[in-house]
C-alpha atoms as a PDB file:
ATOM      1  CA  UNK A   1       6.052 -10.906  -6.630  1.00  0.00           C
ATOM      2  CA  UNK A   2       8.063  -9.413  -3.342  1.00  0.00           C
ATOM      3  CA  UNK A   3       9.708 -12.719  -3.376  1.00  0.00           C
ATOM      4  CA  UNK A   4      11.120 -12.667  -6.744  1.00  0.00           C
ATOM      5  CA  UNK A   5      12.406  -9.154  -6.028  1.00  0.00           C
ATOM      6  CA  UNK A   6      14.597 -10.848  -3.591  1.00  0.00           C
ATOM      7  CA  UNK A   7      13.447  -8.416  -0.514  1.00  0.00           C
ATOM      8  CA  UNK A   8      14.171  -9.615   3.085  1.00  0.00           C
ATOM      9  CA  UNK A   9      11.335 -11.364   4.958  1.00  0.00           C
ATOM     10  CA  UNK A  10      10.961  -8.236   7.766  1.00  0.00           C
ATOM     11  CA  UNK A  11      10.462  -5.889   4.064  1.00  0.00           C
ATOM     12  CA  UNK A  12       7.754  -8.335   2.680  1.00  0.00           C
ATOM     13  CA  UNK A  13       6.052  -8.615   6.458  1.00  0.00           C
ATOM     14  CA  UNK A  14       5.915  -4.626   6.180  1.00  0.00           C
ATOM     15  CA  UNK A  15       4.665  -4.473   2.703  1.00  0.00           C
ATOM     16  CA  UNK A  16       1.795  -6.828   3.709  1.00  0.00           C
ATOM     17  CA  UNK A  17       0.939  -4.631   6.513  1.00  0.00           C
ATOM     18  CA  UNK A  18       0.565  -1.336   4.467  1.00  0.00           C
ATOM     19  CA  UNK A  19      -1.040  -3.626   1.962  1.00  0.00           C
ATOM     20  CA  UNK A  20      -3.819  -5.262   4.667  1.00  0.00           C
ATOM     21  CA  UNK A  21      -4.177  -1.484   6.309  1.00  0.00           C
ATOM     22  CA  UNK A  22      -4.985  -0.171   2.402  1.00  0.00           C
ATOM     23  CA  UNK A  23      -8.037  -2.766   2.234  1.00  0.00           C
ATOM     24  CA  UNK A  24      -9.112  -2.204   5.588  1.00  0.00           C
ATOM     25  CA  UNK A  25      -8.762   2.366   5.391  1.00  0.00           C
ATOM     26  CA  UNK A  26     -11.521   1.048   2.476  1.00  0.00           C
ATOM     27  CA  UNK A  27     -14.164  -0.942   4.309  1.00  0.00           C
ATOM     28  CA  UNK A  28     -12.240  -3.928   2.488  1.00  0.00           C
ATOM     29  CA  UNK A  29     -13.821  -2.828  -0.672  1.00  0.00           C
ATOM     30  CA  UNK A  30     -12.822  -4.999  -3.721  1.00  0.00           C
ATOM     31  CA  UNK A  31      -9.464  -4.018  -5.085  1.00  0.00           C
ATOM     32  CA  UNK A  32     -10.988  -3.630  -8.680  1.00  0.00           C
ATOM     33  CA  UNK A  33     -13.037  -1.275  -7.561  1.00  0.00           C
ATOM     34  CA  UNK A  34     -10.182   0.872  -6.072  1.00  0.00           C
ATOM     35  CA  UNK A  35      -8.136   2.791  -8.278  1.00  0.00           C
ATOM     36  CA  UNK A  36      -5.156   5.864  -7.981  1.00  0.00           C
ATOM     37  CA  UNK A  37      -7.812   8.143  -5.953  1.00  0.00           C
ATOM     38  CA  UNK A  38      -7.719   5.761  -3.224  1.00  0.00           C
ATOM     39  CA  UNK A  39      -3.982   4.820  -2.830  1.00  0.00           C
ATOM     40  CA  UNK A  40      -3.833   8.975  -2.679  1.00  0.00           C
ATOM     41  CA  UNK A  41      -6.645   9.122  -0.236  1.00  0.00           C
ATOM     42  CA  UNK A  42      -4.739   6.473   2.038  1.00  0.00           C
ATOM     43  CA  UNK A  43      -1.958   8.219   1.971  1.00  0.00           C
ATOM     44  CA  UNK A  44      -2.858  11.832   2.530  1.00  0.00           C
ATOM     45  CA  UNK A  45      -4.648  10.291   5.555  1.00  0.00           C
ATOM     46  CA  UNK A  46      -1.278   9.073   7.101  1.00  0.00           C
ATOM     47  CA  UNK A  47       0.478  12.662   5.950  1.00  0.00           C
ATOM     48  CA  UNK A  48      -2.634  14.717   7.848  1.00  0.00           C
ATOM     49  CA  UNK A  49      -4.236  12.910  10.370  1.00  0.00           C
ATOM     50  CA  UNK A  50      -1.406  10.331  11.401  1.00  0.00           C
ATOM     51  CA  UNK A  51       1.565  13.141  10.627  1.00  0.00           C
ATOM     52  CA  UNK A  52       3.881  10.412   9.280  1.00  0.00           C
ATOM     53  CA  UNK A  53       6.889  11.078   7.676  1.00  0.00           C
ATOM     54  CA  UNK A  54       7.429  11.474   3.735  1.00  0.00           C
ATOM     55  CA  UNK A  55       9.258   8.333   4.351  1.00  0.00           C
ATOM     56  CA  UNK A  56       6.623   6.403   5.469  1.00  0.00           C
ATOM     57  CA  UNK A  57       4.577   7.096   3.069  1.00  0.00           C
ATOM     58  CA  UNK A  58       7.353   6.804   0.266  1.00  0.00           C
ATOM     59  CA  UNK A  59       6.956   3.287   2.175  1.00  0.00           C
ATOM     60  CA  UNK A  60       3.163   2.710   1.544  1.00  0.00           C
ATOM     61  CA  UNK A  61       2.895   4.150  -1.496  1.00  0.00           C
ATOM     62  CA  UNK A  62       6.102   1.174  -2.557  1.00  0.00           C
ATOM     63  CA  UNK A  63       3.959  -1.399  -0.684  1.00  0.00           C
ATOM     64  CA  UNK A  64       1.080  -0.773  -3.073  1.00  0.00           C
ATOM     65  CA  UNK A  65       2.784  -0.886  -6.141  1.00  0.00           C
ATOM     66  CA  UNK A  66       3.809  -4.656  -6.592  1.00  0.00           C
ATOM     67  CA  UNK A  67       0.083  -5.285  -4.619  1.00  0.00           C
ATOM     68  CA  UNK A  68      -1.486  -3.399  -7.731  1.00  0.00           C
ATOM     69  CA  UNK A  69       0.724  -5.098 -10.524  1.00  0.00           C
ATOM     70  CA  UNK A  70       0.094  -8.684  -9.494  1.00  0.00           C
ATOM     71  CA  UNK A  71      -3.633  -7.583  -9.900  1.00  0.00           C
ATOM     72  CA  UNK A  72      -3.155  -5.993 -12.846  1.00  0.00           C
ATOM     73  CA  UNK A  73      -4.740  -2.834 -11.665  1.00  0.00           C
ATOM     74  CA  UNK A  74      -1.481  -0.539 -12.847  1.00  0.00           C
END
């Protein structure tokens, strides 16, 4: 799915970081069993305890969309 979006190989390498830090914040719990109260949990976690920036976590949160949609979880 990043592919046919035509994003630049460093962009999908990113996006499958934030995606492969998502399942692991969860114990690698089954992606059908996560839903929207996760993805917020993951990323209030990076806004209070890691003090990222809104952009980062604009950046996540974008990561987890197409991950979502190719499992039909949206």
């Amino acid at each position: 799915m990043i592919q046919l979006k035509h994003y630049s190989y460093r962009m999908e390498q990113t996006y499958v970081g934030w995606i492969r830090r998502y399942i692991l914040f969860h114990q690698i719990r089954h992606p059908q069993e996560m839903g929207s109260v996760e993805i917020e949990t993951f990323l209030t976690h990076f806004a209070v305890e890691e003090k990222v920036a809104a952009s980062t976590q604009n950046q996540a949160f974008s990561a987890l969309i197409p991950y979502r949609k190719v499992l039909r979880l949206m």
